[in-house]
PDB file of N, CA and C in Angstrom:
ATOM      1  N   UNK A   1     180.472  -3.618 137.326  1.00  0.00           N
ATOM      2  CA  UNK A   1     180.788  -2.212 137.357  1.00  0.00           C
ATOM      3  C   UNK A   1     179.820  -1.452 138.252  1.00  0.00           C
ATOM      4  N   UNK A   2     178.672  -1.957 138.554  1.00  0.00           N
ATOM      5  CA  UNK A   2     177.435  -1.128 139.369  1.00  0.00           C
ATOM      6  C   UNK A   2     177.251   0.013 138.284  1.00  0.00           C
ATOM      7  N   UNK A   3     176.633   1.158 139.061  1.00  0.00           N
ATOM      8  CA  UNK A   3     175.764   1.956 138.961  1.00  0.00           C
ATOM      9  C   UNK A   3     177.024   3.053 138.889  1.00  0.00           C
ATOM     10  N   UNK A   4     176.968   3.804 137.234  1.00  0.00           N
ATOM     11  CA  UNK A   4     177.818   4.907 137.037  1.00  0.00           C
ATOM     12  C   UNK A   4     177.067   6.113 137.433  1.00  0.00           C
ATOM     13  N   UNK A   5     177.278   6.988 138.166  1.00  0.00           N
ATOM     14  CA  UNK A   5     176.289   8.000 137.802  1.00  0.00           C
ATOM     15  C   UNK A   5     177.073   9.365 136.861  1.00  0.00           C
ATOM     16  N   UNK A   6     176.375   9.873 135.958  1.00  0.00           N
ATOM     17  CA  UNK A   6     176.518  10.840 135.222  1.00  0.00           C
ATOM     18  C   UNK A   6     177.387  12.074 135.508  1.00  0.00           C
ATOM     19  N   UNK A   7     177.448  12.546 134.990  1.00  0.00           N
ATOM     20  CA  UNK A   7     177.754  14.278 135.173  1.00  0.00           C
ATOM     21  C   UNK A   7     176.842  15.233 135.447  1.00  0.00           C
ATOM     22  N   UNK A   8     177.111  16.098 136.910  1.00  0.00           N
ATOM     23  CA  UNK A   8     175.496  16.856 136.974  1.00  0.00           C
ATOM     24  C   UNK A   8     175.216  17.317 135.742  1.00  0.00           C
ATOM     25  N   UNK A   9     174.224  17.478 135.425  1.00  0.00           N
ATOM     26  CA  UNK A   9     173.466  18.287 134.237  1.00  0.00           C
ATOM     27  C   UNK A   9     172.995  17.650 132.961  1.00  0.00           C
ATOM     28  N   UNK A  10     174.292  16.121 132.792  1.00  0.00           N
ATOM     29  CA  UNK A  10     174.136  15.289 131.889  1.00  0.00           C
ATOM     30  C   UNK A  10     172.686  14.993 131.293  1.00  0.00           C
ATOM     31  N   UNK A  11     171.896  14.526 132.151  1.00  0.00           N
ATOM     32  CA  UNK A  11     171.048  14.098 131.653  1.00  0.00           C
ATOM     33  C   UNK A  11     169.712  15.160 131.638  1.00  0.00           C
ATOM     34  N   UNK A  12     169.748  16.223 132.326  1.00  0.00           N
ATOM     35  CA  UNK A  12     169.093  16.862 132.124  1.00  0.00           C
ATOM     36  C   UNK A  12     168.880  17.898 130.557  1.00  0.00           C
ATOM     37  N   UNK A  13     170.357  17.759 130.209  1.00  0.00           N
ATOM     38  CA  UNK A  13     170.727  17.790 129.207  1.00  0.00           C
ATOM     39  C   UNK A  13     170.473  17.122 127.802  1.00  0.00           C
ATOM     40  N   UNK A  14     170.139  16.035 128.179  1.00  0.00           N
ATOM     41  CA  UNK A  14     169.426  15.179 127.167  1.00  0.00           C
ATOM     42  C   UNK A  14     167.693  15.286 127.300  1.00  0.00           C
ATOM     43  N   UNK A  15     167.016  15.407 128.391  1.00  0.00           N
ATOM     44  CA  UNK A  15     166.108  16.192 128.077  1.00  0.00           C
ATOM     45  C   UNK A  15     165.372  17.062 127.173  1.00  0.00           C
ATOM     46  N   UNK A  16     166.527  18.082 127.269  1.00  0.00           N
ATOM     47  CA  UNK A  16     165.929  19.281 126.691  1.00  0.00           C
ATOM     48  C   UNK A  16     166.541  18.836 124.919  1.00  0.00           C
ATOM     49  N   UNK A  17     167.451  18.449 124.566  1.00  0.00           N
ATOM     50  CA  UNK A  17     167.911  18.036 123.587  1.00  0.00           C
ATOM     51  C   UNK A  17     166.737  17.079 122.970  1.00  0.00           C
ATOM     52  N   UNK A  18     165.894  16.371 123.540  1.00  0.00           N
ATOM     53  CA  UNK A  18     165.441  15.192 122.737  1.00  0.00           C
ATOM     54  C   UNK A  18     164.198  15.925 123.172  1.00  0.00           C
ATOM     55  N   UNK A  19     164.005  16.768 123.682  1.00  0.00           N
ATOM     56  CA  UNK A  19     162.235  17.818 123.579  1.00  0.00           C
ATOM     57  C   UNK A  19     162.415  18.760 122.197  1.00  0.00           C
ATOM     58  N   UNK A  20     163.500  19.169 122.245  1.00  0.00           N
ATOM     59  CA  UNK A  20     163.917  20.358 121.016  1.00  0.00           C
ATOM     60  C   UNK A  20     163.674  19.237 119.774  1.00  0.00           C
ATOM     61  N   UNK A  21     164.245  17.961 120.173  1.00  0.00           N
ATOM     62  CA  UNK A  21     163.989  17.417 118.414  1.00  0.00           C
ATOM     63  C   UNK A  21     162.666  16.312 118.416  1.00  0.00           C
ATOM     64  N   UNK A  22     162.056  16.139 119.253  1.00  0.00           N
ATOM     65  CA  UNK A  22     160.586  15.295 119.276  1.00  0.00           C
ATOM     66  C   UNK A  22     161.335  13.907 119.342  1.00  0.00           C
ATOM     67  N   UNK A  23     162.407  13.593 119.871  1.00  0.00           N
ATOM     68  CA  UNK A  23     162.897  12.128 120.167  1.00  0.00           C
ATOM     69  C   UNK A  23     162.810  11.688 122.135  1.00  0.00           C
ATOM     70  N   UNK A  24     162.645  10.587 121.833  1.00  0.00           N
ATOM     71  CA  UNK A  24     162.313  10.221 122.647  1.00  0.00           C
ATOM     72  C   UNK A  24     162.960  10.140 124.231  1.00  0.00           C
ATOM     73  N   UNK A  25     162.995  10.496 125.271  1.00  0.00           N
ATOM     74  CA  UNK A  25     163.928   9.857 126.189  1.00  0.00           C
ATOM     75  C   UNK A  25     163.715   8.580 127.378  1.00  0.00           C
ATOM     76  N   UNK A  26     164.594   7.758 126.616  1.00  0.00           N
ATOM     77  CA  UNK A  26     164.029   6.657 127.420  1.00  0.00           C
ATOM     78  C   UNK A  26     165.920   6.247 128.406  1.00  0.00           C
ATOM     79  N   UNK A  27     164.858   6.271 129.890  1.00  0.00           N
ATOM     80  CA  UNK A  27     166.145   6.095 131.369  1.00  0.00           C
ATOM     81  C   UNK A  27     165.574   4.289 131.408  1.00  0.00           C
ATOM     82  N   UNK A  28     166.945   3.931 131.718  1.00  0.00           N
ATOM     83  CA  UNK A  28     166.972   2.650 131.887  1.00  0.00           C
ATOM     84  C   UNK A  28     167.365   2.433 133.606  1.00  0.00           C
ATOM     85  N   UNK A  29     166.481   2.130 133.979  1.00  0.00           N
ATOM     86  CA  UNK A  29     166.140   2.280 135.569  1.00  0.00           C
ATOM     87  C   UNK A  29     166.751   0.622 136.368  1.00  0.00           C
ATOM     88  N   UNK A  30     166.769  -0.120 135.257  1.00  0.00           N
ATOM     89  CA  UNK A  30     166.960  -2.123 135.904  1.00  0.00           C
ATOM     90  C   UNK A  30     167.741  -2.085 136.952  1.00  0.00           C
ATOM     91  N   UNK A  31     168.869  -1.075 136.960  1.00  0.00           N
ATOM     92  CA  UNK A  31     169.828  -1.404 137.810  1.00  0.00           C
ATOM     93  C   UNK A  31     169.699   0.111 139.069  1.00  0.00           C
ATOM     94  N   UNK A  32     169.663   0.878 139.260  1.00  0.00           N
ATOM     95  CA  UNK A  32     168.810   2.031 139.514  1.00  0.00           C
ATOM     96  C   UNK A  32     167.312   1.949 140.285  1.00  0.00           C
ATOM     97  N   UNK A  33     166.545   1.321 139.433  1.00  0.00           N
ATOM     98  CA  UNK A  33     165.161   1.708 140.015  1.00  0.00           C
ATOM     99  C   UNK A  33     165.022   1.311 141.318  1.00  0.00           C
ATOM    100  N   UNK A  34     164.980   2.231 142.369  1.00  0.00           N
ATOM    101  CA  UNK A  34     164.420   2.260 143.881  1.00  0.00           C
ATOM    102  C   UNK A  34     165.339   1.572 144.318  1.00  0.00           C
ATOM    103  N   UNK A  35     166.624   1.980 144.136  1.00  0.00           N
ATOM    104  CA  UNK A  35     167.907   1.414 144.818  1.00  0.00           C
ATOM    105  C   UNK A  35     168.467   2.241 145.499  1.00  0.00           C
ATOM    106  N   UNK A  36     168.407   3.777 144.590  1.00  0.00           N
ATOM    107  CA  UNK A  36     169.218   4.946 145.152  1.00  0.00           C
ATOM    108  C   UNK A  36     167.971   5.721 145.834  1.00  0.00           C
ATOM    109  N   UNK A  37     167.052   5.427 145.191  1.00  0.00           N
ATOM    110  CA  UNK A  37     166.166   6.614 145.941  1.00  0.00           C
ATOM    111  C   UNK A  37     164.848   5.947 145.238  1.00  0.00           C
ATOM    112  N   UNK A  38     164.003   6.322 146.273  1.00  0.00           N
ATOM    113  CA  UNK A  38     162.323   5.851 146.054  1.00  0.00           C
ATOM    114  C   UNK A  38     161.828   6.436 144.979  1.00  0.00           C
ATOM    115  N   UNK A  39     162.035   7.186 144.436  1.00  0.00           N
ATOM    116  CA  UNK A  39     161.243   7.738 143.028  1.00  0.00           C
ATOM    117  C   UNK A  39     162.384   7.206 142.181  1.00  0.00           C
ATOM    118  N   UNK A  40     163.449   6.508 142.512  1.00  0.00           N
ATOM    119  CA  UNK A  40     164.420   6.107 141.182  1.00  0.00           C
ATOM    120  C   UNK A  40     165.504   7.648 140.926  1.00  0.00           C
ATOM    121  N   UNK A  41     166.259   7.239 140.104  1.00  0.00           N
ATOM    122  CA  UNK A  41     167.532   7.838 139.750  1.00  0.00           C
ATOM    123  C   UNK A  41     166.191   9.751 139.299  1.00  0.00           C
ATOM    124  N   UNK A  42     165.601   9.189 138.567  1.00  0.00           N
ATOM    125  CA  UNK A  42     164.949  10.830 137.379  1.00  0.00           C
ATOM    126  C   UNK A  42     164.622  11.140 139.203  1.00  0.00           C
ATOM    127  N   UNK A  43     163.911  10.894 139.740  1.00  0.00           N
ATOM    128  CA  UNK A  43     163.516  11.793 140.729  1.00  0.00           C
ATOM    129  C   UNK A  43     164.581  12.566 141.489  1.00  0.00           C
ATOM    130  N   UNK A  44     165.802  11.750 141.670  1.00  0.00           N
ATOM    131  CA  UNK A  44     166.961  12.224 142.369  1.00  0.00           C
ATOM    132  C   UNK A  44     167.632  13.533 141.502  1.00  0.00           C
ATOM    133  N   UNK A  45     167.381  12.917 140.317  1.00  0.00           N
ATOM    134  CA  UNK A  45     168.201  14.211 139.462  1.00  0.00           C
ATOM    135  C   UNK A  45     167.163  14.942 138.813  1.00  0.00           C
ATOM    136  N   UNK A  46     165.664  14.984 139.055  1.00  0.00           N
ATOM    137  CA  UNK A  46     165.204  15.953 138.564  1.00  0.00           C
ATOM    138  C   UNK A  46     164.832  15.868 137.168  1.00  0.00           C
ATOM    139  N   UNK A  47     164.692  14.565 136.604  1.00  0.00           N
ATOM    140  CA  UNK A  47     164.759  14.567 135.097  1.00  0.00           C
ATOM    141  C   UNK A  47     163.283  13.914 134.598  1.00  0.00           C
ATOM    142  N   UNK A  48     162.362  13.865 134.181  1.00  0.00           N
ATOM    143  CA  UNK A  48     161.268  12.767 133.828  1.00  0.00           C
ATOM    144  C   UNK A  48     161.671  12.448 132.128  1.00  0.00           C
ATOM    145  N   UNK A  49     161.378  10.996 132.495  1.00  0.00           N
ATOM    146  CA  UNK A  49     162.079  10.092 131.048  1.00  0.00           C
ATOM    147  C   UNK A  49     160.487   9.882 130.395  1.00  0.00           C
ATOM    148  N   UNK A  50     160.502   9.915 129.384  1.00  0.00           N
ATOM    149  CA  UNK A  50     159.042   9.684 128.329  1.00  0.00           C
ATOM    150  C   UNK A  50     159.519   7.789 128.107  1.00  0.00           C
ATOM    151  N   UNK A  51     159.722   7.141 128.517  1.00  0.00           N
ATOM    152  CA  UNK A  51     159.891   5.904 128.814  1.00  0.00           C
ATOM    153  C   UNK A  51     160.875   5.028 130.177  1.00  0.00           C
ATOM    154  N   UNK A  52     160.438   4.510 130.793  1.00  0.00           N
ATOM    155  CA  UNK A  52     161.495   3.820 132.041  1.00  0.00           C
ATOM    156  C   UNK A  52     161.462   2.408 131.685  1.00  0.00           C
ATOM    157  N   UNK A  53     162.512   1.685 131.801  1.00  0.00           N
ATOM    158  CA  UNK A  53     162.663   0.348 131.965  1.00  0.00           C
ATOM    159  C   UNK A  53     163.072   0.213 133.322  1.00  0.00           C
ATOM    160  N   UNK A  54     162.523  -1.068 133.745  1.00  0.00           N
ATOM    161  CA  UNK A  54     162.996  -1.226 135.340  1.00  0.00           C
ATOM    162  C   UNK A  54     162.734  -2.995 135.369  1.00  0.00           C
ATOM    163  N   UNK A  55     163.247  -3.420 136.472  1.00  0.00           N
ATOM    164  CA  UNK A  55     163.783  -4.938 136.550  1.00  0.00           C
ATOM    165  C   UNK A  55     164.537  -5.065 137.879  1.00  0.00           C
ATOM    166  N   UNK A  56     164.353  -6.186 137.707  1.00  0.00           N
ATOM    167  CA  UNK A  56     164.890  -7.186 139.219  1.00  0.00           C
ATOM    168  C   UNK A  56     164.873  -6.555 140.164  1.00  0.00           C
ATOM    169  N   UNK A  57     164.799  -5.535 141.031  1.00  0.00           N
ATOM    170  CA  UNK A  57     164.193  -4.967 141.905  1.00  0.00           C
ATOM    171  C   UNK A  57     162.460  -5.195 142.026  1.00  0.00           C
ATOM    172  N   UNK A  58     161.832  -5.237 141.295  1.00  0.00           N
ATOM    173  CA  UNK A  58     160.337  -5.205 141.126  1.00  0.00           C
ATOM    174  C   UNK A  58     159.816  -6.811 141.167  1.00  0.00           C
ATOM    175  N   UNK A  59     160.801  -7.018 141.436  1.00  0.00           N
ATOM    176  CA  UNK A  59     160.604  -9.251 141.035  1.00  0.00           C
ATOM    177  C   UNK A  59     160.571  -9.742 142.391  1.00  0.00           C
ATOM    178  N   UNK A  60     161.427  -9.003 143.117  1.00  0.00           N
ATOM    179  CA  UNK A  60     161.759  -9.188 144.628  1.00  0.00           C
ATOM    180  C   UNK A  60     162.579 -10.798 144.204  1.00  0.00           C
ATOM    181  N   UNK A  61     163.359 -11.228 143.707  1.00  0.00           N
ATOM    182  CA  UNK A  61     164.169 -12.535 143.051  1.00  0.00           C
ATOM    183  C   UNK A  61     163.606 -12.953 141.910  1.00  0.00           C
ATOM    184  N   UNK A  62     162.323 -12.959 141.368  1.00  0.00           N
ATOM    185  CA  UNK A  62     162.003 -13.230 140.381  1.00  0.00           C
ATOM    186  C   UNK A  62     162.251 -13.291 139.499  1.00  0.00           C
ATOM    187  N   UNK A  63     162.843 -13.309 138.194  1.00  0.00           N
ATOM    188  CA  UNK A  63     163.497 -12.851 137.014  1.00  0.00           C
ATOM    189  C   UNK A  63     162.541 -11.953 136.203  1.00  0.00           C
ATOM    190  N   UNK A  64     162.015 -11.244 136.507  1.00  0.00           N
ATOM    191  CA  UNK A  64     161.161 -10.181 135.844  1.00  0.00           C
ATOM    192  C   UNK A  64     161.805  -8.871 135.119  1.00  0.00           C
ATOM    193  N   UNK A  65     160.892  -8.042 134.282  1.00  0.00           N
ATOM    194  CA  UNK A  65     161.063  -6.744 134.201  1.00  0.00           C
ATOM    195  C   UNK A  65     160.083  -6.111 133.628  1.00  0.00           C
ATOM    196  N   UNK A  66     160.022  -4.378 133.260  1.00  0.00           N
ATOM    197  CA  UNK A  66     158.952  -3.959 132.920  1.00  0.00           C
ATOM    198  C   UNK A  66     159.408  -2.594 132.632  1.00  0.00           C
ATOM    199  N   UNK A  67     158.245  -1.821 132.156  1.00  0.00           N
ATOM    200  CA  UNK A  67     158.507  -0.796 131.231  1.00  0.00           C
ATOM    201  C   UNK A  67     157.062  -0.036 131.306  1.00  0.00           C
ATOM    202  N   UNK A  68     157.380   1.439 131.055  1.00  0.00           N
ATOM    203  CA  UNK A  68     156.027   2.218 131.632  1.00  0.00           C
ATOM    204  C   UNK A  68     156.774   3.470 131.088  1.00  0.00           C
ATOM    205  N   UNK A  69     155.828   4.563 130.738  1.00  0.00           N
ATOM    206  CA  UNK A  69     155.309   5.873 130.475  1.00  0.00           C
ATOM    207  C   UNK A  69     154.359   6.633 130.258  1.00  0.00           C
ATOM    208  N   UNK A  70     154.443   7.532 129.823  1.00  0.00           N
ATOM    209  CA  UNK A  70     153.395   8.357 129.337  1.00  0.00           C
ATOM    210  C   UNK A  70     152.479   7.750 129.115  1.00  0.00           C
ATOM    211  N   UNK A  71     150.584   8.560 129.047  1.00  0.00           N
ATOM    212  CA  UNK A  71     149.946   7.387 128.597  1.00  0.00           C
ATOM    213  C   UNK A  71     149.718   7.400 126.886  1.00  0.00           C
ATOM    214  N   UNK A  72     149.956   8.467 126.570  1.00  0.00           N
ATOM    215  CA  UNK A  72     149.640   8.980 125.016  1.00  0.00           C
ATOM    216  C   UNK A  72     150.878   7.628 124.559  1.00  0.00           C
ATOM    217  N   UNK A  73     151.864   7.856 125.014  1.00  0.00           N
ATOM    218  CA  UNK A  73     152.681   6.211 124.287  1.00  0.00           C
ATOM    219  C   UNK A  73     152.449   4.730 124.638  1.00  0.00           C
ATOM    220  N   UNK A  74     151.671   5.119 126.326  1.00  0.00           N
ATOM    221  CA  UNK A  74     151.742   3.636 126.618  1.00  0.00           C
ATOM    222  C   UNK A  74     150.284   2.733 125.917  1.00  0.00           C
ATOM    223  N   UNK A  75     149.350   3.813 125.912  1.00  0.00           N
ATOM    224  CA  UNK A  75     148.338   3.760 124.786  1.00  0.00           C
ATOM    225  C   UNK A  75     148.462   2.630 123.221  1.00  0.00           C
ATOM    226  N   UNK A  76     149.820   3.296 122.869  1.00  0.00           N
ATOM    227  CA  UNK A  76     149.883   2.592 121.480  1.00  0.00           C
ATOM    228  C   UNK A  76     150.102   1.189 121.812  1.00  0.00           C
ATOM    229  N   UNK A  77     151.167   0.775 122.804  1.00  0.00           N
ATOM    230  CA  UNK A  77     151.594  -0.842 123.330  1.00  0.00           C
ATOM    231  C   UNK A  77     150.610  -2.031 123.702  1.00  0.00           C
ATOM    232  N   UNK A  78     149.485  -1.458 124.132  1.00  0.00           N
ATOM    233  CA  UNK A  78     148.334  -2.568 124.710  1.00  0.00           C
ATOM    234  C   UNK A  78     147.313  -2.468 124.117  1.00  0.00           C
ATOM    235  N   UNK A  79     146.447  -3.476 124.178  1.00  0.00           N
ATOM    236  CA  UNK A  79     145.095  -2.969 123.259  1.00  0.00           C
ATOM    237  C   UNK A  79     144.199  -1.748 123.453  1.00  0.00           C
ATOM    238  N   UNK A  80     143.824  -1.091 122.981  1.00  0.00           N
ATOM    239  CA  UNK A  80     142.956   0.080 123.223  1.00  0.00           C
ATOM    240  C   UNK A  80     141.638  -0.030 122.659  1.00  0.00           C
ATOM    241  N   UNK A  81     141.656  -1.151 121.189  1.00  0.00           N
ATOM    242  CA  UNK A  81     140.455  -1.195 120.848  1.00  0.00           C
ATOM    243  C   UNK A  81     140.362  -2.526 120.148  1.00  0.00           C
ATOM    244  N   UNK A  82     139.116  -2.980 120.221  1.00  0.00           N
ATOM    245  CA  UNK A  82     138.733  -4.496 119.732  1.00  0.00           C
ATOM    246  C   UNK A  82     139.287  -5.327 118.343  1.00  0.00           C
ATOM    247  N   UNK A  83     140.393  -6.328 118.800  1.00  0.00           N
ATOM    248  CA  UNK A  83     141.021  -6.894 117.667  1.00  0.00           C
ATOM    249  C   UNK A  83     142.680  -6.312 117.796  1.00  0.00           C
ATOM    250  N   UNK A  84     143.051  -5.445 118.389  1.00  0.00           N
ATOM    251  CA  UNK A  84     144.656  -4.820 118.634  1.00  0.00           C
ATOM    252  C   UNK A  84     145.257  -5.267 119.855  1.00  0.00           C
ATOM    253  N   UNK A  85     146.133  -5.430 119.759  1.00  0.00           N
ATOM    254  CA  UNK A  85     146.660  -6.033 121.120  1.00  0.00           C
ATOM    255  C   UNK A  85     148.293  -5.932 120.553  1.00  0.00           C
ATOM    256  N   UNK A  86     149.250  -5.395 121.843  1.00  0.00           N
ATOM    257  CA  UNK A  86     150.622  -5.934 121.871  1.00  0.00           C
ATOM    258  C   UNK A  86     151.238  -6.178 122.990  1.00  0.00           C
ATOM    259  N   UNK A  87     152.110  -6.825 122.939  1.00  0.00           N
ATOM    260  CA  UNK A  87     153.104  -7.671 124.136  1.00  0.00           C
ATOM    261  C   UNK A  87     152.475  -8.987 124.153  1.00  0.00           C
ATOM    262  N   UNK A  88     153.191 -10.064 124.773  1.00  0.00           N
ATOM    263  CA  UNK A  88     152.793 -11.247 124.405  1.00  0.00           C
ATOM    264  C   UNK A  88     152.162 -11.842 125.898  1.00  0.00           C
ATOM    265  N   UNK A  89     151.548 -10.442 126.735  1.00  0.00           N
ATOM    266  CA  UNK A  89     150.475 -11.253 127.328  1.00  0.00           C
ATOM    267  C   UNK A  89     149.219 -10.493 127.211  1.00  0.00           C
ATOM    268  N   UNK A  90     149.045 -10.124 125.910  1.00  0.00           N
ATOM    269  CA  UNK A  90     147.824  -9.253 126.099  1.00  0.00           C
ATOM    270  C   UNK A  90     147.443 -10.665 125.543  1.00  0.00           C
ATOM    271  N   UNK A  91     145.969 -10.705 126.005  1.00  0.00           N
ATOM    272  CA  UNK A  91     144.722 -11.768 124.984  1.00  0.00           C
ATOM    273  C   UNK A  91     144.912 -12.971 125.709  1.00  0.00           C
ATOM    274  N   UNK A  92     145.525 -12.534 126.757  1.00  0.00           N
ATOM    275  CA  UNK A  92     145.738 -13.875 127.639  1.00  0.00           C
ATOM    276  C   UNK A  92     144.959 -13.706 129.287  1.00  0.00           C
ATOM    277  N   UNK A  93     144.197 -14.648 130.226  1.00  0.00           N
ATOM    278  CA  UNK A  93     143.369 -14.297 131.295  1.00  0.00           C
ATOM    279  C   UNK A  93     144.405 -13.456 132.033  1.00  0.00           C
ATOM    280  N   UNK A  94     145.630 -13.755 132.346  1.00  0.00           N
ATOM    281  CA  UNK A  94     146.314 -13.083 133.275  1.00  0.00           C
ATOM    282  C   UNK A  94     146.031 -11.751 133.306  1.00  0.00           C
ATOM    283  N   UNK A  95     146.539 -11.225 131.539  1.00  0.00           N
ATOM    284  CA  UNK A  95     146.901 -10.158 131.309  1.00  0.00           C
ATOM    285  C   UNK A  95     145.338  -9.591 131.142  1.00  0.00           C
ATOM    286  N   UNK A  96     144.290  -9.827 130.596  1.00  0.00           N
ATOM    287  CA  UNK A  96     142.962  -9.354 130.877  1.00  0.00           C
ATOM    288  C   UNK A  96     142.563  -8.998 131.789  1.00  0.00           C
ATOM    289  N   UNK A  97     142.971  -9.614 133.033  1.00  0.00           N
ATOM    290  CA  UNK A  97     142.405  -9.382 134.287  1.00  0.00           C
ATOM    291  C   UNK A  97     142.877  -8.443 134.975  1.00  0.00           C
ATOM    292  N   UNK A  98     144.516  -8.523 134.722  1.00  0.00           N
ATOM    293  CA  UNK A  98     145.242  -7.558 135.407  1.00  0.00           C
ATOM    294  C   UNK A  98     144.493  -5.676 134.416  1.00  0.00           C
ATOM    295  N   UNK A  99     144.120  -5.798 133.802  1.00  0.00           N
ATOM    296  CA  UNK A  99     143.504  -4.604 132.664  1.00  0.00           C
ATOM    297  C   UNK A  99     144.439  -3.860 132.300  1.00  0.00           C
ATOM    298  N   UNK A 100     145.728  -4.262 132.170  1.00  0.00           N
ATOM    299  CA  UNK A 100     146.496  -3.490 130.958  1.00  0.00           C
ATOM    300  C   UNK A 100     146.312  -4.215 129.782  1.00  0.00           C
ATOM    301  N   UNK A 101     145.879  -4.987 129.039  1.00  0.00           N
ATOM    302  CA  UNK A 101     145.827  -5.320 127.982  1.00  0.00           C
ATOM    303  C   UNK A 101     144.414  -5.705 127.525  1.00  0.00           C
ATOM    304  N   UNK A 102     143.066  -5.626 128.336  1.00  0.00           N
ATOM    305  CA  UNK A 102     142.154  -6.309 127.564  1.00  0.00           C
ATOM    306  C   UNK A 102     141.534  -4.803 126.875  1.00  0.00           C
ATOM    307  N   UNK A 103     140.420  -5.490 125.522  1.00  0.00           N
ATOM    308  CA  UNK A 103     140.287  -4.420 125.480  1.00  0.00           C
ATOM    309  C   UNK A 103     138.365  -4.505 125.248  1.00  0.00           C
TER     310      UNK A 103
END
């Protein structure tokens, strides 16, 4: 099916809807991210998502994907302090080195 795009306003619309109730908005970018435009779909339409998923574009063939926001949320996901850790490459050299996960 590719890439639907919305109704103008749609998603800006969900925005303000999920700011009014403290829920979250998370844009799913996998198919999208830096396809249509270098900042991704939110930049084109003006929208910032409090979570992005993005994939296979970022792999360059690889089978990869990944996920990023805010830091007040991205905070809670990786270790921040001695003995906490999440995702299943924190506590590992890769992921230490790269310094999103050591702590």
């Amino acid at each position: 099916m590719g890439v639907v795009l919305p109704e103008t306003g749609f998603l800006k619309g969900l925005r303000e809807i999920s700011k009014k109730n403290g829920a979250l908005l998370i844009v799913d970018e996998v198919i999208t991210g830096f396809r249509l435009h270098n900042g991704s779909v939110q930049e084109l339409l003006g929208i910032e998502a409090d979570l992005t998923t993005l994939g296979k574009i970022i792999g360059g063939g690889v089978p990869v994907a990944a996920y990023g926001g805010r830091a007040e949320l991205m905070n809670n996901v990786c270790a921040i302090r001695p003995g906490v850790s999440g995702g299943h490459t924190c506590r590992k050299p890769a992921g230490d080195a790269s310094g999103n996960c050591g702590a």
